[in-house]
Protein backbone atom coordinates (compact mmCIF):
# COMPACT_ATOMS: atom_id res chain seq x y z
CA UNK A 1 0.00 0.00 0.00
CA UNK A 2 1.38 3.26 -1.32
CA UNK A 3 1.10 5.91 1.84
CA UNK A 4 1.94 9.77 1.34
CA UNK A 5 4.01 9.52 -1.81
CA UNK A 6 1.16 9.13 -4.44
CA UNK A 7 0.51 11.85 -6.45
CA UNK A 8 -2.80 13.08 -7.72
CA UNK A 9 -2.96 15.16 -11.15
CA UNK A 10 -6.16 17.26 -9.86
CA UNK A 11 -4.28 17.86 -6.68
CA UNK A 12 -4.80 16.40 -3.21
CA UNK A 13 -6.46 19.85 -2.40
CA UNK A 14 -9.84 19.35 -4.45
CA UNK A 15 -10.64 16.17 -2.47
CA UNK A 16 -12.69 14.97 0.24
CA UNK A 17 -9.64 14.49 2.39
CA UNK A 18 -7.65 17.43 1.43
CA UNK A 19 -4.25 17.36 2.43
CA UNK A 20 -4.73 15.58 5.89
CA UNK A 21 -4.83 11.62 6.21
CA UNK A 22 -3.39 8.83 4.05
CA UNK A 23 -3.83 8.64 0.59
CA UNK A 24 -4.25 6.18 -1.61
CA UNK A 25 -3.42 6.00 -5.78
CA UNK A 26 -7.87 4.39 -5.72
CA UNK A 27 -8.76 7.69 -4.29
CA UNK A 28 -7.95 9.52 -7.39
CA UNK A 29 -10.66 7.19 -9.30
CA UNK A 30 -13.66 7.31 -6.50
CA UNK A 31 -16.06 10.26 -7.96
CA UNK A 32 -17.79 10.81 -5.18
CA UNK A 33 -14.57 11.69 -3.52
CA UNK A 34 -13.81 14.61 -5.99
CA UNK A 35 -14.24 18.46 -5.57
CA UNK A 36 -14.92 21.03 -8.29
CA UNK A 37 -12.16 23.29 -9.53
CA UNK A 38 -13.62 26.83 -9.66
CA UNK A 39 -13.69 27.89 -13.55
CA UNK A 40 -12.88 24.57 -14.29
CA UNK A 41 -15.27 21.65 -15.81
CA UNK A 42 -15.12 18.11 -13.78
CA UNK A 43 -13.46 15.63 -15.25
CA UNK A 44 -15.13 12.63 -13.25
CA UNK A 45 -11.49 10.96 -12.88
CA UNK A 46 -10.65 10.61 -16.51
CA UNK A 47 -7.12 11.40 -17.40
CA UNK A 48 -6.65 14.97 -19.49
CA UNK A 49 -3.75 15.74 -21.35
CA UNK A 50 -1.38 18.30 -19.93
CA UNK A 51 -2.68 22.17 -20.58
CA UNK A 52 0.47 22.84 -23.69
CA UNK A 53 -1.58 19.83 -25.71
CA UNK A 54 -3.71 20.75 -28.75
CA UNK A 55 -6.75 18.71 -29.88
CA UNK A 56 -6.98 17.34 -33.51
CA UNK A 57 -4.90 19.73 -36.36
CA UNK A 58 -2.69 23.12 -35.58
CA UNK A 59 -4.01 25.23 -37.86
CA UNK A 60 -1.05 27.29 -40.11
CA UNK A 61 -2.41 30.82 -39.74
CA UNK A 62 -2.12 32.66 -36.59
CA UNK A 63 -5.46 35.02 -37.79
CA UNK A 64 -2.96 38.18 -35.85
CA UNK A 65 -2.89 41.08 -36.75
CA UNK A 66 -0.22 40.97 -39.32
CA UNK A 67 -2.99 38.44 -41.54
CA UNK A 68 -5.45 40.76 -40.68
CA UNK A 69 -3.59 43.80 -42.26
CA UNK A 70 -1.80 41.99 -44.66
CA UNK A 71 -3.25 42.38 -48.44
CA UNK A 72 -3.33 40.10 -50.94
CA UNK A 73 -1.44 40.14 -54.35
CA UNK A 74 -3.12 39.37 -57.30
CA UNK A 75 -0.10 38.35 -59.00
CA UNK A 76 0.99 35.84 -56.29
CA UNK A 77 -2.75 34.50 -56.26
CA UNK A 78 -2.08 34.12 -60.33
CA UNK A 79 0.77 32.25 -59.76
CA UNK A 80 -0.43 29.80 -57.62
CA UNK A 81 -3.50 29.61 -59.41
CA UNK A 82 -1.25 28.63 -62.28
CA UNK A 83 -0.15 25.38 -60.68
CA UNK A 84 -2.34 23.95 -60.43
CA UNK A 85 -2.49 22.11 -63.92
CA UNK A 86 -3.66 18.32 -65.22
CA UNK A 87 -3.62 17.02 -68.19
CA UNK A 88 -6.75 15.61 -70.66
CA UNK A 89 -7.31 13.51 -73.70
CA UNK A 90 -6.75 16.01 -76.50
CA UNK A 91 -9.93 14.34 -78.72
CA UNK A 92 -9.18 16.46 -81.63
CA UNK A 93 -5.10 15.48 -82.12
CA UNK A 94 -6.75 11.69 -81.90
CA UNK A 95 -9.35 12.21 -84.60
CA UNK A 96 -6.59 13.72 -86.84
CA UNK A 97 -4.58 10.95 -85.97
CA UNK A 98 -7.42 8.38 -86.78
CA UNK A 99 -8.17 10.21 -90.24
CA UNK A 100 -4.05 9.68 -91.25
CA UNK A 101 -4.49 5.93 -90.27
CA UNK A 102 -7.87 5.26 -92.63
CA UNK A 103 -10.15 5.03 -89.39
CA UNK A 104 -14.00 5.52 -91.06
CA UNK A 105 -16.39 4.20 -88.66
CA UNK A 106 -17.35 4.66 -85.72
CA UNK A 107 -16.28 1.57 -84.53
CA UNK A 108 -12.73 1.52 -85.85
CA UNK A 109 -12.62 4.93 -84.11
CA UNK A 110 -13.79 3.47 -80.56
CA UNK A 111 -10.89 0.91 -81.25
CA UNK A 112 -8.17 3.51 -82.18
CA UNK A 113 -9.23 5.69 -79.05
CA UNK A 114 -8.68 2.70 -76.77
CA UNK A 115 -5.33 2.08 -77.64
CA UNK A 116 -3.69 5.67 -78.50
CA UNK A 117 -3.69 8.27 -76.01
CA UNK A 118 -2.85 12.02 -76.52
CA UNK A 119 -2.56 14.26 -73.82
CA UNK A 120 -2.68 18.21 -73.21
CA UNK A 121 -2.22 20.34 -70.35
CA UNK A 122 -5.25 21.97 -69.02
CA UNK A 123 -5.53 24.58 -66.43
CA UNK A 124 -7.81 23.70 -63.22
CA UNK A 125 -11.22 25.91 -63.48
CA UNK A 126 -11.69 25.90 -59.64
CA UNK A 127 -10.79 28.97 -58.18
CA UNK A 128 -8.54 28.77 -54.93
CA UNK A 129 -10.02 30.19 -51.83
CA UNK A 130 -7.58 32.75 -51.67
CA UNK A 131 -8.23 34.20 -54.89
CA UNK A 132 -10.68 37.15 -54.77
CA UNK A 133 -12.79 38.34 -57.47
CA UNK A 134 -12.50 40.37 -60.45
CA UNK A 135 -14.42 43.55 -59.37
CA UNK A 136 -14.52 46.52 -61.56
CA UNK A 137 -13.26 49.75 -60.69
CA UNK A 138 -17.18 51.66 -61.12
CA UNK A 139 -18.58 48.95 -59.21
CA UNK A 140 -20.79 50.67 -55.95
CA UNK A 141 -21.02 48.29 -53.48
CA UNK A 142 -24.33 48.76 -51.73
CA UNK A 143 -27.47 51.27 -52.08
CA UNK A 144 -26.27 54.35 -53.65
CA UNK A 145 -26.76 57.24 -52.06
CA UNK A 146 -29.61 59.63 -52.67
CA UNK A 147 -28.86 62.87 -53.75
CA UNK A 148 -29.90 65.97 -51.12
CA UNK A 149 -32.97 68.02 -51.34
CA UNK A 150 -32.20 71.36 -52.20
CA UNK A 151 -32.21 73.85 -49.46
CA UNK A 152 -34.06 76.37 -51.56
CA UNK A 153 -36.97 74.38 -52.40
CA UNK A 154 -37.11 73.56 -49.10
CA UNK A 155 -37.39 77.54 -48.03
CA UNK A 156 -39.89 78.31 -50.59
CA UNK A 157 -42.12 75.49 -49.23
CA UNK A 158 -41.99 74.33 -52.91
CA UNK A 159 -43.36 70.61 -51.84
CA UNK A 160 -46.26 72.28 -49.81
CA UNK A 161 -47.38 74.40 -52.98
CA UNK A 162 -46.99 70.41 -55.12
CA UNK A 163 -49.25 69.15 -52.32
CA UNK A 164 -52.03 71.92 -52.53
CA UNK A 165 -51.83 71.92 -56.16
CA UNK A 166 -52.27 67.80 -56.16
CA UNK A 167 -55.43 68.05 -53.75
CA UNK A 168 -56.67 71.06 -55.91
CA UNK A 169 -56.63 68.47 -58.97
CA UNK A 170 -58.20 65.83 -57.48
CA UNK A 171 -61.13 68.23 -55.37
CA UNK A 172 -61.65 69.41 -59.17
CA UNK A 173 -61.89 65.73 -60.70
CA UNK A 174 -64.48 64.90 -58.00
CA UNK A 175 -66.28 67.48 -58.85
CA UNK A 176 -66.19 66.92 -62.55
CA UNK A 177 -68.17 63.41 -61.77
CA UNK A 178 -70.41 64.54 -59.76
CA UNK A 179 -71.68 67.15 -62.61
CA UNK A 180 -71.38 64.68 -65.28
CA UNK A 181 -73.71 62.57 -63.23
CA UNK A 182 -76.00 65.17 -62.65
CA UNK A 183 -76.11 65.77 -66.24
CA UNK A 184 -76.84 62.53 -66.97
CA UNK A 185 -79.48 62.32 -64.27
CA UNK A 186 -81.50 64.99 -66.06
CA UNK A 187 -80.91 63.45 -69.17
CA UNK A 188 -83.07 60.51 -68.26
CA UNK A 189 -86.46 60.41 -69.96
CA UNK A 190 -89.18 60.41 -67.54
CA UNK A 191 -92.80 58.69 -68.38
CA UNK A 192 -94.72 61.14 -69.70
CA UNK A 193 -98.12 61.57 -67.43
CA UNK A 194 -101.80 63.17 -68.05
CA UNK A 195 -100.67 66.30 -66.94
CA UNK A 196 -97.22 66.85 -68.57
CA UNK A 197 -98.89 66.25 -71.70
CA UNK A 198 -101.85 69.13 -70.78
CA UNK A 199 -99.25 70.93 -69.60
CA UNK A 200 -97.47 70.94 -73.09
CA UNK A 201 -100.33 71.04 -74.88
CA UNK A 202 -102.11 74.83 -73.24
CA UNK A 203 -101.40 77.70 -75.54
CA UNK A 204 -99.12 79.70 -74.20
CA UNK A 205 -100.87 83.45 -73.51
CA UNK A 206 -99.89 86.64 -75.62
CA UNK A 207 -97.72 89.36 -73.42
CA UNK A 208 -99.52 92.18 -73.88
CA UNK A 209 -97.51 95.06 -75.70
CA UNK A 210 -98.33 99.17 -74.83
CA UNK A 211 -100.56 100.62 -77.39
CA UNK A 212 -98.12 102.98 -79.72
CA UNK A 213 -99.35 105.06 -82.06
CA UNK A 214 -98.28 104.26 -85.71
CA UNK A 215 -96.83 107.07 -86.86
CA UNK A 216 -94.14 106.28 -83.91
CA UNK A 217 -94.05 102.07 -85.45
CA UNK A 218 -91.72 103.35 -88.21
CA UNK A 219 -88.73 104.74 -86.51
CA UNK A 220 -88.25 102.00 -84.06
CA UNK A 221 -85.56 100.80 -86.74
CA UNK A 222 -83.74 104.24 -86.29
CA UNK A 223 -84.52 104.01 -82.02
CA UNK A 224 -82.02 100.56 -82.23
């Protein structure tokens, strides 16, 4: 039985027993015997690696300050863009090939394909994640911005005058309905009755004219 000399990798401190008493190498793997570590997680007697150790992959960049400043080339990204290249069948050096050896079907030229191979270099198409974009110089990123309202209109109450003259217009359409459907209301032909048709029908009385005497009748022309 180890006594005093056993060592505990949470430290004898966060135990049940503290520093006082024996200790034993099973107390380090009884739970119940276990403290928490302030700003620490419990780690119910399972053995953690030391704090220096890092889980799965270091990763290359340091994201500082001097990547965050830092601005990319375009010709370095051009270069490295350019290496990556792979070669592909070049079909049309194998059908001029084919037409020198006397291949005329389709079949011979299935055969000839299988057995001669010509190559050419071909430049990747994907884009590398460091590459940025082709942006043009006039390109506005965002809403543009909308151009100021003219203090002087502003001062003349220019947009008030708009607004009267807008309700004006519209108070004068109104009303041009409303008198077109009057007009149209009294348009309407009503069923004649027994006494419109008396009424239309009396003779309609003489106004009486002041007795003149004639020799007067003649110059009324000259009078106008």
């Amino acid at each position: 039985m180890k006594t005093g000399k056993v060592e505990c990798s949470r430290g004898w401190q966060y135990t049940a027993t503290n520093l006082l008493g024996d200790k034993r190498e099973s107390m380090c793997k009884n739970v119940l015997l276990q403290r928490s570590i302030l700003g620490r997680s419990n780690t119910h007697c399972l053995k953690v690696p030391p704090p220096p150790f890092t889980y799965g992959i270091k990763s290359v960049k340091t994201s500082g300050v001097s990547d965050a400043l830092h601005w990319v080339d375009d010709t370095t990204i051009r270069q490295k863009s350019n290496e990556h290249i792979y070669l592909t069948r070049d079909f049309v050096a194998l059908n001029c090939d084919s037409v020198r050896q006397g291949v005329t079907t389709s079949k011979e030229m299935t055969h000839f394909r299988a057995l001669h191979d010509r190559l050419r270099s071909k430049q990747a198409k994907r884009r590398s994640r460091t590459e940025s974009p082709k942006l043009h110089l006039d390109v506005t990123h965002g809403v543009p911005n909308k151009a100021s309202t003219p203090i002087q209109e502003i001062l003349s109450n220019k947009y008030q005058k708009d607004w009267i003259d807008a309700q004006m217009k519209k108070s004068d359409k109104v009303e041009a309905k409303l008198l077109g459907l009057k007009i149209m209301s009294r348009r309407v032909n009503h069923p004649d009755t027994d006494a419109m048709v008396r009424r239309n029908c009396m003779k309609k009385n003489k106004e009486e004219s002041f007795w003149k005497l004639k020799r007067f009748e003649q110059n009324t022309i000259y009078l106008n």
